[in-house]
N, C-alpha and C. Protein backbone atom coordinates (compact mmCIF):
# COMPACT_ATOMS: atom_id res chain seq x y z
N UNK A 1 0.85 -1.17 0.00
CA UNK A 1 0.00 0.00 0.00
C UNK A 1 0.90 1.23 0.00
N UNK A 2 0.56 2.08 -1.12
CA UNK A 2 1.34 3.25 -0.97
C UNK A 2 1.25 4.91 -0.31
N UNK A 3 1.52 5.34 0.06
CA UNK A 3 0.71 6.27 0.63
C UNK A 3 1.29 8.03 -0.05
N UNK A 4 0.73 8.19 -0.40
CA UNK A 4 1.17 9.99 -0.98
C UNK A 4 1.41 10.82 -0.16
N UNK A 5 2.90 11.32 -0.51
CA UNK A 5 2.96 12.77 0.58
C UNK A 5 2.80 13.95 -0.06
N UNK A 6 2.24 14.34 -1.40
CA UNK A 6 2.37 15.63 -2.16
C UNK A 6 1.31 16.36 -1.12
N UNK A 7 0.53 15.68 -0.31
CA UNK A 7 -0.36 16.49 0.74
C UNK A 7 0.23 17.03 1.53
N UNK A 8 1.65 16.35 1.95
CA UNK A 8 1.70 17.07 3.08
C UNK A 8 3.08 18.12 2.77
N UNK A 9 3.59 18.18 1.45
CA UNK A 9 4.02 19.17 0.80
C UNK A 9 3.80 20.65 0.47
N UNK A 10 4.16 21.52 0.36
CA UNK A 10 4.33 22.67 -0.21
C UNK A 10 4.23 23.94 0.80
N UNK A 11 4.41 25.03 0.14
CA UNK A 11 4.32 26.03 1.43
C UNK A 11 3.45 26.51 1.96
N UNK A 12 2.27 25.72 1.86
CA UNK A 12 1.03 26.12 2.52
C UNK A 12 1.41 25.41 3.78
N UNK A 13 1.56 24.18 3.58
CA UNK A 13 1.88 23.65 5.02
C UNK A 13 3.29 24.01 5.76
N UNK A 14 4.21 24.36 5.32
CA UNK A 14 5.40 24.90 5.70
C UNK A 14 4.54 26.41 6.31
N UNK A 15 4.23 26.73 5.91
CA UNK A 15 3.96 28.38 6.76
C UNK A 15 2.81 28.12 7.67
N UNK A 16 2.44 26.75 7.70
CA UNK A 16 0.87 26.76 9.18
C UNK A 16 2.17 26.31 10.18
N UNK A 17 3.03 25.09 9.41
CA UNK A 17 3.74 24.65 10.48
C UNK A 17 5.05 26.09 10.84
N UNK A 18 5.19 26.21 10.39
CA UNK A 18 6.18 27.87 11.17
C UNK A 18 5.00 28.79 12.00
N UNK A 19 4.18 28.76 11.58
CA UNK A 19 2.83 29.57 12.43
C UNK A 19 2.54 28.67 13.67
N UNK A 20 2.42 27.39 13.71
CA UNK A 20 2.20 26.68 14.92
C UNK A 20 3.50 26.91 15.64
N UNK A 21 4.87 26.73 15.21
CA UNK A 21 5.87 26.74 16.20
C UNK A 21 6.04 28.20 16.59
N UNK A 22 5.33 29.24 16.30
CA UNK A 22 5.85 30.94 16.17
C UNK A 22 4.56 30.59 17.50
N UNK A 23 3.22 30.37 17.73
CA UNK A 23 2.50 30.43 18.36
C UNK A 23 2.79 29.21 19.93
N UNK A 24 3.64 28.01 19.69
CA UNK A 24 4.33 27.48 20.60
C UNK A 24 4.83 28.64 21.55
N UNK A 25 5.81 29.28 20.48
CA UNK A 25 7.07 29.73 21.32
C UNK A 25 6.34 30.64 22.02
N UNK A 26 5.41 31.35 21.42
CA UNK A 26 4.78 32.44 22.15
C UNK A 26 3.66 31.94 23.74
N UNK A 27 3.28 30.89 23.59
CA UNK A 27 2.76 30.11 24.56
C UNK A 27 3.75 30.12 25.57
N UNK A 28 5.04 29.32 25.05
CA UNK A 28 6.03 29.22 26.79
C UNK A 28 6.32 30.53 27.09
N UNK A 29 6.30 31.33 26.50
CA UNK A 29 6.87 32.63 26.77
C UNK A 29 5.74 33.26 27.73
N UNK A 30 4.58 33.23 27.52
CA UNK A 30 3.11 33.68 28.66
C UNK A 30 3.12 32.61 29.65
N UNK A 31 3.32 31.52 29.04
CA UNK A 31 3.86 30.50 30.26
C UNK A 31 4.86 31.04 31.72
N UNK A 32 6.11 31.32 31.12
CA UNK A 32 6.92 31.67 32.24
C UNK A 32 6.69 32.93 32.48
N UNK A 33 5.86 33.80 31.73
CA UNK A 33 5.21 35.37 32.08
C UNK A 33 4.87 34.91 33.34
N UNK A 34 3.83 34.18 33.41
CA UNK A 34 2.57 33.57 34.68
C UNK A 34 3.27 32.82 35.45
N UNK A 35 4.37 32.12 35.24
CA UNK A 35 5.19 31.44 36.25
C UNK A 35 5.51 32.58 37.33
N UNK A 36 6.83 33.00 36.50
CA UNK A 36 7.04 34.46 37.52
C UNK A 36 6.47 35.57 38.23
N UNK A 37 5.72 35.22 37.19
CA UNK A 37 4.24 36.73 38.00
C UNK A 37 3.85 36.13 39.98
N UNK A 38 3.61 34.86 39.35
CA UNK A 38 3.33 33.84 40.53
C UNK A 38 4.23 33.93 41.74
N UNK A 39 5.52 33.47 41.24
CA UNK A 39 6.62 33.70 42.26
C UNK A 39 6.96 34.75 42.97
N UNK A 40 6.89 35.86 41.92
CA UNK A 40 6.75 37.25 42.68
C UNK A 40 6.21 37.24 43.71
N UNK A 41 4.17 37.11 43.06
CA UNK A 41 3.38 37.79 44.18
C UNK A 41 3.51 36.51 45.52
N UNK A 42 3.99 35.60 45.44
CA UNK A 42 3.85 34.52 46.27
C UNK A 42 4.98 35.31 47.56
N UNK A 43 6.50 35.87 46.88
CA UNK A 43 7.07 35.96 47.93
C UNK A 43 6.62 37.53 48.46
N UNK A 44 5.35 38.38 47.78
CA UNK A 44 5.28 39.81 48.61
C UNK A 44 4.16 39.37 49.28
N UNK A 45 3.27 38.23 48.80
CA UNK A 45 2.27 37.99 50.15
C UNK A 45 1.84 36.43 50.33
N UNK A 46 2.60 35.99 51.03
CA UNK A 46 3.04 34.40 51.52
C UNK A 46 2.20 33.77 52.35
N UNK A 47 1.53 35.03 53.28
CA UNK A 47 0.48 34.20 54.28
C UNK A 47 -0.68 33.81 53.37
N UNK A 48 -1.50 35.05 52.57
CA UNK A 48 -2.37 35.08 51.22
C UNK A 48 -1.49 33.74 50.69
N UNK A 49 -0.73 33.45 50.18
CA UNK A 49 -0.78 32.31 48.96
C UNK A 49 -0.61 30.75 49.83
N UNK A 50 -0.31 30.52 51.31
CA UNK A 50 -0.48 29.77 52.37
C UNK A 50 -1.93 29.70 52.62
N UNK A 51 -2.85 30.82 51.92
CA UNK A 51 -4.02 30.64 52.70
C UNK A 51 -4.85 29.94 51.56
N UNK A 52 -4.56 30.31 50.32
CA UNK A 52 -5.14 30.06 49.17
C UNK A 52 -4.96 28.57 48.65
N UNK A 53 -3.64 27.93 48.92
CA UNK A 53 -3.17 26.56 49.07
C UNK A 53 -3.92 25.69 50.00
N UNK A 54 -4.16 26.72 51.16
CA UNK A 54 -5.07 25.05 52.31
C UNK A 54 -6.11 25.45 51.87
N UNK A 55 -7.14 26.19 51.03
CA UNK A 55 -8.44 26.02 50.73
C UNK A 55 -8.22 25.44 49.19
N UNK A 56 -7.68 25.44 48.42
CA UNK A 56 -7.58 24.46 47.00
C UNK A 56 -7.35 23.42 47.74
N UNK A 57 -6.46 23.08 48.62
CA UNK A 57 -6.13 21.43 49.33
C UNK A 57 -7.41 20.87 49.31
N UNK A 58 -8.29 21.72 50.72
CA UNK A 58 -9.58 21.53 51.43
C UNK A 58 -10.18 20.86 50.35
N UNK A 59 -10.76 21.76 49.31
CA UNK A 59 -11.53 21.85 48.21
C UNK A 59 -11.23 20.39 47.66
N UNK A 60 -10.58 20.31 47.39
CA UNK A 60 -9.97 19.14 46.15
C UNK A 60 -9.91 17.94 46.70
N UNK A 61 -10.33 18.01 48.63
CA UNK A 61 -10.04 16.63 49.68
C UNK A 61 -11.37 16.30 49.74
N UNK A 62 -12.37 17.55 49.77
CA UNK A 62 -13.80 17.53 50.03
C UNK A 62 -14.16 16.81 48.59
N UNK A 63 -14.03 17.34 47.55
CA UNK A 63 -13.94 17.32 46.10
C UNK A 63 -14.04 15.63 45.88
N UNK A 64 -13.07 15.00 45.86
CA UNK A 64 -12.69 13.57 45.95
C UNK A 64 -13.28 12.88 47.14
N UNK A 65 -13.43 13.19 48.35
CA UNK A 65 -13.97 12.20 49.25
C UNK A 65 -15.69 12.26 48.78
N UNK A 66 -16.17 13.16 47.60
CA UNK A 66 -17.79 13.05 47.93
C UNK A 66 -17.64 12.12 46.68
N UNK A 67 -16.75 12.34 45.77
CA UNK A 67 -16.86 11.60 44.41
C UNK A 67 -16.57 10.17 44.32
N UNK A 68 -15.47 10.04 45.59
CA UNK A 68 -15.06 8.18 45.89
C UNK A 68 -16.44 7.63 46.50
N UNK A 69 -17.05 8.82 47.51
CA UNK A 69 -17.61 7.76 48.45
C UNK A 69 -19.16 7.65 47.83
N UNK A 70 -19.76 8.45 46.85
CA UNK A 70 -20.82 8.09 46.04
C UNK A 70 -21.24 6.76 45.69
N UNK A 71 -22.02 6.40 45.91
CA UNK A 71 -22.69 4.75 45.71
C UNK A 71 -22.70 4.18 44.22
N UNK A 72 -22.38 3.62 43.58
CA UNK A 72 -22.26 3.42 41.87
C UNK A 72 -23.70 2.58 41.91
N UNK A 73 -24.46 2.66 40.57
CA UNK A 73 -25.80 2.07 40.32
C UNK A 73 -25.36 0.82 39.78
N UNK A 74 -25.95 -0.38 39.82
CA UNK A 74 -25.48 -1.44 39.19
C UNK A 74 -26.86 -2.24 38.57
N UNK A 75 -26.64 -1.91 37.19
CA UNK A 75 -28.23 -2.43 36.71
C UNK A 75 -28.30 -3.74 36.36
């Protein structure tokens, strides 16, 4: 069985694929924008991001103990 690549040829696809990696790069780059932004505000207000951590914990313990302990239907 042979399979054709003239599809996946020419510079139509050469310029989506340089447009996907131009839009990558620009992704990690807002990526580590929001990383750092994070780190910042984490070390000017530490008790705030200590406080915000044990209620996502809470949340996500409450979250999972109602979803494990739910009864499954068995028809």
């Amino acid at each position: 069985m042979a399979t054709s690549t003239a599809t996946l040829e020419g510079p139509e696809t050469r310029a989506s694929a340089e447009r996907a990696v131009q839009r990558m790069r620009e992704s990690i780059a807002k990526a580590e924008h929001v990383r750092d932004e994070v780190i910042d505000r984490t070390k000017r207000e530490p008790v705030k991001a200590l406080a915000v951590a044990f209620g996502v914990g809470i949340a996500m313990g409450v979250l999972l103990g109602w979803t494990w302990r739910r009864p499954t239907t068995t028809n």
